[in-house]
Protein backbone atom coordinates (compact mmCIF):
# COMPACT_ATOMS: atom_id res chain seq x y z
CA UNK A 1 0.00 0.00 0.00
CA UNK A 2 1.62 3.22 -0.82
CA UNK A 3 2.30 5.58 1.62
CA UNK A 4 -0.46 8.67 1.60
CA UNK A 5 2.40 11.21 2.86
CA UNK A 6 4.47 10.67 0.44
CA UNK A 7 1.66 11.17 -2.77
CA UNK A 8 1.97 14.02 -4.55
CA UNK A 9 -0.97 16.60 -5.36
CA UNK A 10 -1.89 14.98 -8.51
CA UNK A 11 -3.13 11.41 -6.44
CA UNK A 12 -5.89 13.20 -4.86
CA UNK A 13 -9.30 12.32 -5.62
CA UNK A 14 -9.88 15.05 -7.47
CA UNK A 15 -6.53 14.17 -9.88
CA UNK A 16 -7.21 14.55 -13.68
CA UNK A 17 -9.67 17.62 -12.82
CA UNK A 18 -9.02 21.14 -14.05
CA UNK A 19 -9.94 24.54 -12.36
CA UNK A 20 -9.88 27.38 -14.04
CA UNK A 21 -9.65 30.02 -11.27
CA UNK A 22 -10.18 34.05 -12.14
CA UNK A 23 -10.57 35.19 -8.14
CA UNK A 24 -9.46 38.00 -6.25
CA UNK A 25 -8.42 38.69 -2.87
CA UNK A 26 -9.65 35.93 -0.41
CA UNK A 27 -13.48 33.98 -1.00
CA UNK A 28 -12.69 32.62 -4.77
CA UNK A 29 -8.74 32.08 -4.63
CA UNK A 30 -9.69 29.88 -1.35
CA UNK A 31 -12.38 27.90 -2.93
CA UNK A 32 -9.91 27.14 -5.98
CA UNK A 33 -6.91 26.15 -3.38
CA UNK A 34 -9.38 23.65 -1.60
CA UNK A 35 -10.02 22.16 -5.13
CA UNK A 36 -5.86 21.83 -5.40
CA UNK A 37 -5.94 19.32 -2.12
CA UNK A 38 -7.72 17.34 -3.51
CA UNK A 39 -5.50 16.83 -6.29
CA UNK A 40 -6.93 19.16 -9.40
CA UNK A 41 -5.58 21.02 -11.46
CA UNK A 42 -6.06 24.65 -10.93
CA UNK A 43 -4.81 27.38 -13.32
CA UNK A 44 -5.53 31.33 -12.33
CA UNK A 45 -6.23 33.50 -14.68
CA UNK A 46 -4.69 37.77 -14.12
CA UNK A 47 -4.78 40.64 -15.38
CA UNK A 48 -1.62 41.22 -17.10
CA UNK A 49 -2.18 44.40 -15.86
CA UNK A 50 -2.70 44.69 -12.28
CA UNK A 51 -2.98 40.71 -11.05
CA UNK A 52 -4.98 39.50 -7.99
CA UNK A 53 -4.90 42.75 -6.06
CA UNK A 54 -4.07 41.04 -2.93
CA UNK A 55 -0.61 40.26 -4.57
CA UNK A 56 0.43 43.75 -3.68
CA UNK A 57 -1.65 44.39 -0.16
CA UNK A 58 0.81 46.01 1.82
CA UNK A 59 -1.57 45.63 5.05
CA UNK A 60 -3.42 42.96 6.57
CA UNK A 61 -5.73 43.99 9.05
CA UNK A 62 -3.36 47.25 9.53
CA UNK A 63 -0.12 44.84 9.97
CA UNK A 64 2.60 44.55 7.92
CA UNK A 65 1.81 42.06 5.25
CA UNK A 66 4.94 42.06 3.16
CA UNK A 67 7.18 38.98 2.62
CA UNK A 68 10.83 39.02 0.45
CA UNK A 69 10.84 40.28 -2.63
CA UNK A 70 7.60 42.30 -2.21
CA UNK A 71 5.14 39.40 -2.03
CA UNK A 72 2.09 39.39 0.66
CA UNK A 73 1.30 37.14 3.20
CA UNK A 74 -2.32 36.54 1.78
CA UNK A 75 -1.46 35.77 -1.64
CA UNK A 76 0.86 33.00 -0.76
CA UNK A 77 -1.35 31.28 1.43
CA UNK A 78 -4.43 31.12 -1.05
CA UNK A 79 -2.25 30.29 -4.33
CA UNK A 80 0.46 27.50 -4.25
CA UNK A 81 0.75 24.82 -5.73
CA UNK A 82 -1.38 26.62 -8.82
CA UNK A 83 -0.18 27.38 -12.48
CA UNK A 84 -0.43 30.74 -13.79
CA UNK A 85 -1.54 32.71 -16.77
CA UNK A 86 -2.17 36.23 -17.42
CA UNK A 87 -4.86 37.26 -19.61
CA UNK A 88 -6.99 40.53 -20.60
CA UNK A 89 -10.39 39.50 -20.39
CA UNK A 90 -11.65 42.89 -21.94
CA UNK A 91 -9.81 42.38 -24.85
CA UNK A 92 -11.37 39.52 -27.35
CA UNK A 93 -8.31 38.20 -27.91
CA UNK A 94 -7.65 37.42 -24.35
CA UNK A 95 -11.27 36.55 -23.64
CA UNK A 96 -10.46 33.60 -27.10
CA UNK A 97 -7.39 32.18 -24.89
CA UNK A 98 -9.90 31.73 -21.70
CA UNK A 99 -12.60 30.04 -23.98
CA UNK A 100 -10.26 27.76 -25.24
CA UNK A 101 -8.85 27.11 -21.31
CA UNK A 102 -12.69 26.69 -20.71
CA UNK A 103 -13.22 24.39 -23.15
CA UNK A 104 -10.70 21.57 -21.93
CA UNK A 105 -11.67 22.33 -18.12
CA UNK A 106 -13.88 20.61 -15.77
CA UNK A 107 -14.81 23.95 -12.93
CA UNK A 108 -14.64 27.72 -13.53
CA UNK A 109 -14.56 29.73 -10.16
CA UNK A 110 -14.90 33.51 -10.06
CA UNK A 111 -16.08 35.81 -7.08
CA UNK A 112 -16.35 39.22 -9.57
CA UNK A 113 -20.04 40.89 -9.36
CA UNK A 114 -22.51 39.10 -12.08
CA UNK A 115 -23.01 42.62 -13.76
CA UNK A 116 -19.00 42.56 -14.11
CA UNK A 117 -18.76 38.74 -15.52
CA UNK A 118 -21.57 39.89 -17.62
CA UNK A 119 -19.69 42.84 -18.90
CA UNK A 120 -16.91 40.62 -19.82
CA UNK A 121 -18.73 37.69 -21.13
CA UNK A 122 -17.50 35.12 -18.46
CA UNK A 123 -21.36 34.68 -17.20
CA UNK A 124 -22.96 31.24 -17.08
CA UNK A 125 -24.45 31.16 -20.17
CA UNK A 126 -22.04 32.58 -22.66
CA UNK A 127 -19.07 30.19 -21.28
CA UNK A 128 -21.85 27.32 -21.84
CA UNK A 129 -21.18 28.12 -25.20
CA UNK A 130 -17.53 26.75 -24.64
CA UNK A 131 -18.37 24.01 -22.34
CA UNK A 132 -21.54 22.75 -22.69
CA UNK A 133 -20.73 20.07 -19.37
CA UNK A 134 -18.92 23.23 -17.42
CA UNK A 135 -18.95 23.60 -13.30
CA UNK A 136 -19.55 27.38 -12.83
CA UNK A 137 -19.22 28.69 -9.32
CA UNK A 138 -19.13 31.82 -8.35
CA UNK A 139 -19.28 33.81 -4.66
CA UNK A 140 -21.05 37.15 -4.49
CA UNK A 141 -21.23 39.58 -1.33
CA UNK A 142 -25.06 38.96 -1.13
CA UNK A 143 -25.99 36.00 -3.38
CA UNK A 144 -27.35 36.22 -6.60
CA UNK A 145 -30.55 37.15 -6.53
CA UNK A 146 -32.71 40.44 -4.57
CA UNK A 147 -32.23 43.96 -4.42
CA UNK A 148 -28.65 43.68 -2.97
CA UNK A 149 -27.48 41.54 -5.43
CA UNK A 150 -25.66 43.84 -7.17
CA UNK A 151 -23.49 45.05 -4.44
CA UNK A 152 -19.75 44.63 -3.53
CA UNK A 153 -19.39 42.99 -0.76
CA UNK A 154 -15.86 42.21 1.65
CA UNK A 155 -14.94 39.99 4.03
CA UNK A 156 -16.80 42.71 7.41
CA UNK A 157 -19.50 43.79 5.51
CA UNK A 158 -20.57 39.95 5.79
CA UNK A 159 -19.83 39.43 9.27
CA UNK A 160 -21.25 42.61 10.39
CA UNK A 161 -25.03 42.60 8.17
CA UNK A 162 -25.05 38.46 9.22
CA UNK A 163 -24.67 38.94 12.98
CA UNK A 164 -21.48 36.80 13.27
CA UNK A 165 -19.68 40.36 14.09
CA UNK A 166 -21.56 40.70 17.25
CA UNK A 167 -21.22 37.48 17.92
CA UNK A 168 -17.67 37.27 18.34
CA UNK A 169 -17.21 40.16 19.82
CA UNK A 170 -19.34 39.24 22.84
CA UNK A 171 -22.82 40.25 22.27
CA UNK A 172 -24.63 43.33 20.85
CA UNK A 173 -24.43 45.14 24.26
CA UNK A 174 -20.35 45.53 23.26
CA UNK A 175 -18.75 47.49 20.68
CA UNK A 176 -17.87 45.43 17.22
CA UNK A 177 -14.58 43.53 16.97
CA UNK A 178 -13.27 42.63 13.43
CA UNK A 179 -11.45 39.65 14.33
CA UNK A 180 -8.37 39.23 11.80
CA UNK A 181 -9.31 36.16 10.17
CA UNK A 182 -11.12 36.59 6.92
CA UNK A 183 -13.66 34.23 8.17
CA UNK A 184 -16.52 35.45 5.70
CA UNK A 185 -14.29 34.87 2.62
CA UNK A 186 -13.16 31.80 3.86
CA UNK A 187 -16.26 29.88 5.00
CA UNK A 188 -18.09 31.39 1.24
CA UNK A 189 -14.99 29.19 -0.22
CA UNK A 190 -15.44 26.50 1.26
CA UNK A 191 -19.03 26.51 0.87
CA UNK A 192 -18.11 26.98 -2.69
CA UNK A 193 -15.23 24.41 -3.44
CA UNK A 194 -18.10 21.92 -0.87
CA UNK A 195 -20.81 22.55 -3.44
CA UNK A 196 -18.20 21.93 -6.73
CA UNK A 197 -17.58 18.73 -4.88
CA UNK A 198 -21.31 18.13 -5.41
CA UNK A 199 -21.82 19.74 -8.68
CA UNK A 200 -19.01 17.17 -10.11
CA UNK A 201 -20.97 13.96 -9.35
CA UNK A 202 -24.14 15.63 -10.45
CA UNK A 203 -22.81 16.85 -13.87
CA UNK A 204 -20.91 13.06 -14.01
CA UNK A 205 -24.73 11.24 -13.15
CA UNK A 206 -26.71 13.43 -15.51
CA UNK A 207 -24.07 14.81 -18.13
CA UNK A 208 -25.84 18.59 -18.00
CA UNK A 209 -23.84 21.87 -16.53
CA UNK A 210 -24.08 22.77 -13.16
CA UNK A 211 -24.09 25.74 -11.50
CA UNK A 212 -22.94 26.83 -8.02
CA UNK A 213 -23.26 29.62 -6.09
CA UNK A 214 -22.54 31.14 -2.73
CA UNK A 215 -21.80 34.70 -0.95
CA UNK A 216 -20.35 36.67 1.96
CA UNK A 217 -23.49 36.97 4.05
CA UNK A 218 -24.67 33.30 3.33
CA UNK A 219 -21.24 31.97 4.56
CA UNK A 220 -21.21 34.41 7.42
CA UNK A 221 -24.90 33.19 8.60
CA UNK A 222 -24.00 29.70 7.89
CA UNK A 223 -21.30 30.19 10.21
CA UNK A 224 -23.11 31.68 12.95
CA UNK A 225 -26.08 29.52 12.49
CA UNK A 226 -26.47 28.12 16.04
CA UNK A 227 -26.57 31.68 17.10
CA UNK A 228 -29.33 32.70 14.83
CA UNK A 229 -31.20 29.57 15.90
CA UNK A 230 -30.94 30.17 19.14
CA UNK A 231 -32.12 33.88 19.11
CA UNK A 232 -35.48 32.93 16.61
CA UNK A 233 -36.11 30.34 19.43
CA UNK A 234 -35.09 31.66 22.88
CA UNK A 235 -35.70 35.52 21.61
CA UNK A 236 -31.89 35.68 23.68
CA UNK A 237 -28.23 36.35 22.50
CA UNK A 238 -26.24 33.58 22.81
CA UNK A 239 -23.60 34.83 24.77
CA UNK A 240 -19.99 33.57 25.26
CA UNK A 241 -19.16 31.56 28.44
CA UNK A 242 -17.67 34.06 30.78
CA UNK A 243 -13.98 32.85 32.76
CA UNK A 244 -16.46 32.17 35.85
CA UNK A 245 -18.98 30.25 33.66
CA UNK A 246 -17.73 26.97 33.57
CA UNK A 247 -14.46 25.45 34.95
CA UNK A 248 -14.07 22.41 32.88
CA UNK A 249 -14.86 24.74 29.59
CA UNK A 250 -12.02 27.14 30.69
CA UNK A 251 -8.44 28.42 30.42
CA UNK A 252 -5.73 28.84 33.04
CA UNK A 253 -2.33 30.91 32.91
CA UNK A 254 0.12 28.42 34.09
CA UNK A 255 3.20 29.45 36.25
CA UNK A 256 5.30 30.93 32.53
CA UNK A 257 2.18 32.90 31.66
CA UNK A 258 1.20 30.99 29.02
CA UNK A 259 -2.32 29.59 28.91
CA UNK A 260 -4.16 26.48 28.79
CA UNK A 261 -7.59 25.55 27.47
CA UNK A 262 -9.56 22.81 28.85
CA UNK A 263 -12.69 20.99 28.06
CA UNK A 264 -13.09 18.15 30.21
CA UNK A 265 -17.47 18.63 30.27
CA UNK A 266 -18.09 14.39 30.57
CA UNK A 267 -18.22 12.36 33.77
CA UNK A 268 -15.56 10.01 32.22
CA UNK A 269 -12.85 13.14 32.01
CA UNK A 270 -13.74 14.62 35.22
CA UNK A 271 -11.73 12.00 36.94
CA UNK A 272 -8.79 11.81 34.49
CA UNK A 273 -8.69 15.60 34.55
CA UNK A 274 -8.14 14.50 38.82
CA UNK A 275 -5.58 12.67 37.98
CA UNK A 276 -3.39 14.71 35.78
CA UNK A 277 -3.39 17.44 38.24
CA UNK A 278 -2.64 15.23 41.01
CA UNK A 279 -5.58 15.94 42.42
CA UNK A 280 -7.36 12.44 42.80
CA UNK A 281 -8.72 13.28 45.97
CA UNK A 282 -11.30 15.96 44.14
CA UNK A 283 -13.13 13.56 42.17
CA UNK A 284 -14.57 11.81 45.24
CA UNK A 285 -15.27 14.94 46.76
CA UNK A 286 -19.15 15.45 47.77
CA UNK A 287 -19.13 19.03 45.94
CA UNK A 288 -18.17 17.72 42.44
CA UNK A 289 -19.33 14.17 42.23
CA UNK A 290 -21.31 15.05 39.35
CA UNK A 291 -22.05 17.32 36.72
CA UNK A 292 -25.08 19.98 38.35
CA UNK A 293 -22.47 19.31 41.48
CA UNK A 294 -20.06 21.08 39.84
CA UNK A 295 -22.31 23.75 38.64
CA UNK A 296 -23.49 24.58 41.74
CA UNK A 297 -19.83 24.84 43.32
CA UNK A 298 -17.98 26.06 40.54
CA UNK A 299 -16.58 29.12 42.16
CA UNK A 300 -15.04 26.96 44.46
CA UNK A 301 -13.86 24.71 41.83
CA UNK A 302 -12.75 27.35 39.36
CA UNK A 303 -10.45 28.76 42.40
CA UNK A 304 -8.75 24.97 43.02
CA UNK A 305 -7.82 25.09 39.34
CA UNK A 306 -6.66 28.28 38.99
CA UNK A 307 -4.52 27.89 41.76
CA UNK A 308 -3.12 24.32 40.94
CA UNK A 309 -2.22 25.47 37.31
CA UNK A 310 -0.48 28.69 38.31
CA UNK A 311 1.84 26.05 40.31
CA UNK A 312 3.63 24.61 37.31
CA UNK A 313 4.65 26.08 33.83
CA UNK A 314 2.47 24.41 30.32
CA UNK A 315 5.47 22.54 29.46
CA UNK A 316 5.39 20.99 32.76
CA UNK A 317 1.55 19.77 32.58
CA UNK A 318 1.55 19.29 29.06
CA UNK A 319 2.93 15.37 29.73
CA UNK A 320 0.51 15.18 32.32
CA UNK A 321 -2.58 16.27 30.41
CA UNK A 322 -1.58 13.84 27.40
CA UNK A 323 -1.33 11.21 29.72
CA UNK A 324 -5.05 10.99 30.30
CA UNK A 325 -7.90 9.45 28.04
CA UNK A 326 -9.74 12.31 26.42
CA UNK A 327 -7.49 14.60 27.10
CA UNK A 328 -5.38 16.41 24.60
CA UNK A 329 -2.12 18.75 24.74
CA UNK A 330 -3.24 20.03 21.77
CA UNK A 331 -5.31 22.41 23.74
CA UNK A 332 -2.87 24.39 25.15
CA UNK A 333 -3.31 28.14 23.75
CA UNK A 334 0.04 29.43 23.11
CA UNK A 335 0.10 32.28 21.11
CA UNK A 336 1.66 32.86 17.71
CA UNK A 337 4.72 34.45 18.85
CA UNK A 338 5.71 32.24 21.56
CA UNK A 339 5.27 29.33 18.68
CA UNK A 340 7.23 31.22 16.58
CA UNK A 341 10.29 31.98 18.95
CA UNK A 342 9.84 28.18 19.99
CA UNK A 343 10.34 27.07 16.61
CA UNK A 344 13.58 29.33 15.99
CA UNK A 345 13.22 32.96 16.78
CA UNK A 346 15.14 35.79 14.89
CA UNK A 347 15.36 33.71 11.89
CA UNK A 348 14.93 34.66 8.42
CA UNK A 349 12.19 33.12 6.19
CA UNK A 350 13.71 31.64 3.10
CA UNK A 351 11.45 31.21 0.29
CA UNK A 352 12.01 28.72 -2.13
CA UNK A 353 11.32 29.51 -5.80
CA UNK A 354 10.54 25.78 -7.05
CA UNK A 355 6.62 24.90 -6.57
CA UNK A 356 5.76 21.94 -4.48
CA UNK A 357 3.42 18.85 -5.36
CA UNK A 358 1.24 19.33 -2.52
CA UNK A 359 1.99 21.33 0.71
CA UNK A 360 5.37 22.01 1.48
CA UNK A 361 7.39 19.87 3.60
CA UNK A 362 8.50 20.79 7.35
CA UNK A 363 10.53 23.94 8.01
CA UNK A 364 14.16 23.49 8.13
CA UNK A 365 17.44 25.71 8.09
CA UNK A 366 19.19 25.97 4.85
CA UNK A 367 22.73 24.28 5.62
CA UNK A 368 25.33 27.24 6.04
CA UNK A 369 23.13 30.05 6.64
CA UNK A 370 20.94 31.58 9.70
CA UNK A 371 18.15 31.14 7.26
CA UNK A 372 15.04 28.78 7.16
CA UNK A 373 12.82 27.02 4.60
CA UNK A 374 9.43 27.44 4.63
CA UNK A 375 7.51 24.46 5.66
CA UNK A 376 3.70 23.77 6.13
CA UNK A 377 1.36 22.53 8.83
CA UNK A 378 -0.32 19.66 7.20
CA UNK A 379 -0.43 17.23 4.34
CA UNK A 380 -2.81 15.79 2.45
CA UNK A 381 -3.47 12.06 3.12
CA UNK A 382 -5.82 9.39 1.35
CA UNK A 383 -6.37 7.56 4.20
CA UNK A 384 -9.67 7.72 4.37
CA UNK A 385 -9.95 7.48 8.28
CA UNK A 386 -8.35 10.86 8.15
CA UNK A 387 -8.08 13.30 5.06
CA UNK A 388 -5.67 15.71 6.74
CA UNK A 389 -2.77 15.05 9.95
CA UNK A 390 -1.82 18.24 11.74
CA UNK A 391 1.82 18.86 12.68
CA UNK A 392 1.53 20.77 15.63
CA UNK A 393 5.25 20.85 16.11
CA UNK A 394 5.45 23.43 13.36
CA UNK A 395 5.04 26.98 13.86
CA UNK A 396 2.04 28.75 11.43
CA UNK A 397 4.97 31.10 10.26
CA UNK A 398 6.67 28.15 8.55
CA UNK A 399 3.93 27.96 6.15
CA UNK A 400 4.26 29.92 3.53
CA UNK A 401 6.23 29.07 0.14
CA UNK A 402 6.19 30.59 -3.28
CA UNK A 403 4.76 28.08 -5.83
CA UNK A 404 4.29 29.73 -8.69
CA UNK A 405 4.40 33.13 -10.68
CA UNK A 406 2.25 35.08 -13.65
CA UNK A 407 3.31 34.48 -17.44
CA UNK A 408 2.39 36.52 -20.52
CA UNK A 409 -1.11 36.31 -22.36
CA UNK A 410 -0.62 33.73 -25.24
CA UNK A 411 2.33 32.20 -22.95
CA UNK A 412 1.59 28.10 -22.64
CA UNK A 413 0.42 27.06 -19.65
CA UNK A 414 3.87 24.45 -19.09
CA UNK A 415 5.94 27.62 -18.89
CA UNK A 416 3.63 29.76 -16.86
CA UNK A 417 5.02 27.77 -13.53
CA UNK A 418 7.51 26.69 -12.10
CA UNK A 419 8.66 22.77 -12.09
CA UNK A 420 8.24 20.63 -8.96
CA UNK A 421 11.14 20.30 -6.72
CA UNK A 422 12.69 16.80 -7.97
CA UNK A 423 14.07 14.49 -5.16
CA UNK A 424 17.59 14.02 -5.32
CA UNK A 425 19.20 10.80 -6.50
CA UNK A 426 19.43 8.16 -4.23
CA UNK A 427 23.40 7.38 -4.00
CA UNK A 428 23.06 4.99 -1.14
């Protein structure tokens, strides 16, 4: 049986399908990447003139977004492992080259406003012309049909007119948090690349087009459904768990100031919770012998825990934690910066100019230099008990890699990107 971490992008179950991609910024670049996991092909489509605008963002969320060589933090994250192509869409000669892209391809994925796709004749209809068996999905700020449906819409504007804003920034009685996370775009491309998923055995059963379609606001009240069903129900806010709430739903600062989150809600992990603290004695005790137990005396128990995890550092009760069944030291909440420093502070990020197969492979320093290749979090696997296996030993900042870069309109496609990284020869 061949091993799944070691297949290459192509092996995926979507391997022999192609995407042709013409997104911007987050939403349809995301859905199209999602697609690549699974194996397809996936070529974007520029403008020769200006590119994916996110290329150049300077800013993310007012942070410095800039990587070597001027590239953005965003843009490598949503594109690699894709090929490239540059093409003027409002020019017929560039709009002949996509047609004949079209033609040969399986999906076309596009978040542009339906008046704009009109405008340029990439609309459902007029690329049926090209592709009579065609996938079209597209992601619009606030779906396709109604009197908004001609709006722009961005990544807030879906979180705020859905709810989810309010929601995660702690009920409508507080003032609104963005939270820097793109969660709008991201959940209307997954919702996307999810319904392509379907579309594909659809058009496969029946032979006839399919068409898929999704938005910011949908995504964004998809997201925060429970909420919404909660509040047409109950005629309440939901309302996050306060530190005081609930001390098996709860994080601790541990003795180093770092933090750790547990969730320990079931009579079977009440004990082994006990046990990792070295605290057996607590699970026979009258006041928490049971779950409305510990309700009713949670102040007291919140108190025992604080104190006993102030007593060591997270490294220290990391071991412990793992130890027990249903726990995990995956919980611990350590922030970005202390994973970063932990997985080699001060060093610079080397980016490799070679695109990968599938993710990139762990982060490692290049021999004779203070510098480090980027590596990735995860690879895809064909197991199918699991589809993905985390690396938590790698820091999120090892995850970035160029893969890939734009060519000329008219260029072909095998010299718009840039080869796979061959092994090297075995001389054992």
């Amino acid at each position: 049986m061949p091993d799944p971490l070691k297949q290459g992008a192509g092996d995926g179950p979507l391997s022999g399908a192609r995407v042709i991609e013409y997104g911007l910024f987050h939403a349809g670049p995301t859905c199209a990447a999602m697609l690549g996991a699974l194996g397809a092909e996936v070529i974007k489509v520029e403008d020769p003139a200006k590119g994916d605008p996110v290329r150049g963002l300077v800013r993310l969320y007012g942070q410095d977004s800039r990587l070597l060589s001027g590239r953005s933090i965003p843009f490598e994250s949503y594109n690699a492992g894709k090929k490239s192509v540059t093409l003027n869409l409002r020019n017929a000669e560039g709009r002949q080259l996509l047609y004949q892209l079209i033609a040969k391809a399986d999906v076309f994925v596009h978040n542009v406003r339906a008046q704009t796709a009109l405008a340029m004749e990439i609309d459902y209809d007029f690329l049926l012309r090209h592709n009579p068996r065609l996938v079209y999905a597209s992601v619009s700020g606030f779906g396709p049909l109604g009197p908004e449906a001609a709006r722009p819409g961005l990544d807030p504007v879906g979180l705020a007119r859905s709810g989810l804003m309010s929601v995660l920034s702690g009920g409508s009685h507080k003032p609104p948090i963005l939270p820097p996370a793109g969660m709008a775009d991201h959940m209307a491309g997954i919702l996307t690349a999810y319904g392509v998923l379907g579309a594909l055995m659809a058009r496969d059963k029946t032979g006839a087009p399919q068409r898929v379609e999704s938005s910011l606001l949908g995504a964004a009240m998809w997201l925060g459904q429970l909420n919404l069903r909660y509040a047409l129900f109950s005629g309440k806010e939901l309302l996050p768990l306060d530190h005081s709430s609930d001390p098996l739903l709860n994080s601790y600062q541990c003795k180093d100031g770092r933090w750790i989150f547990i969730a320990a809600p079931s009579e079977r992990a009440w004990p082994a919770l006990c046990i990792a603290l070295g605290l057996g004695e607590l699970a026979a005790d009258a006041r928490f012998r049971n779950f409305e137990a510990r309700w009713t005396n949670r102040a007291a128990l919140l108190s025992l825990l604080e104190d006993r995890f102030a007593s060591r550092t997270a490294d220290e009760w990391a071991p412990a934690l793992a130890a027990q069944t249903g726990l995990d030291l995956r919980g611990r909440a350590a922030s970005h910066r202390n994973r970063r420093r932990s997985a080699g502070a001060g060093q610079r990020l080397y980016h490799d100019d070679r695109a990968s197969r599938a993710w990139p492979r762990q982060a490692r320093r290049v021999p004779g230099t203070s510098q480090w290749r980027a590596g990735a979090g995860c690879r895809r696997r064909t197991d199918p008990r699991s589809t993905y296996r985390r690396r938590p030993d790698l820091a999120p900042w090892a995850q970035l890699r160029r893969a890939w870069q734009s060519a000329g309109a008219g260029r072909d496609l095998e010299e718009s990107h840039y080869e796979p990284r061959r092994k090297k020869a075995d001389h054992g």
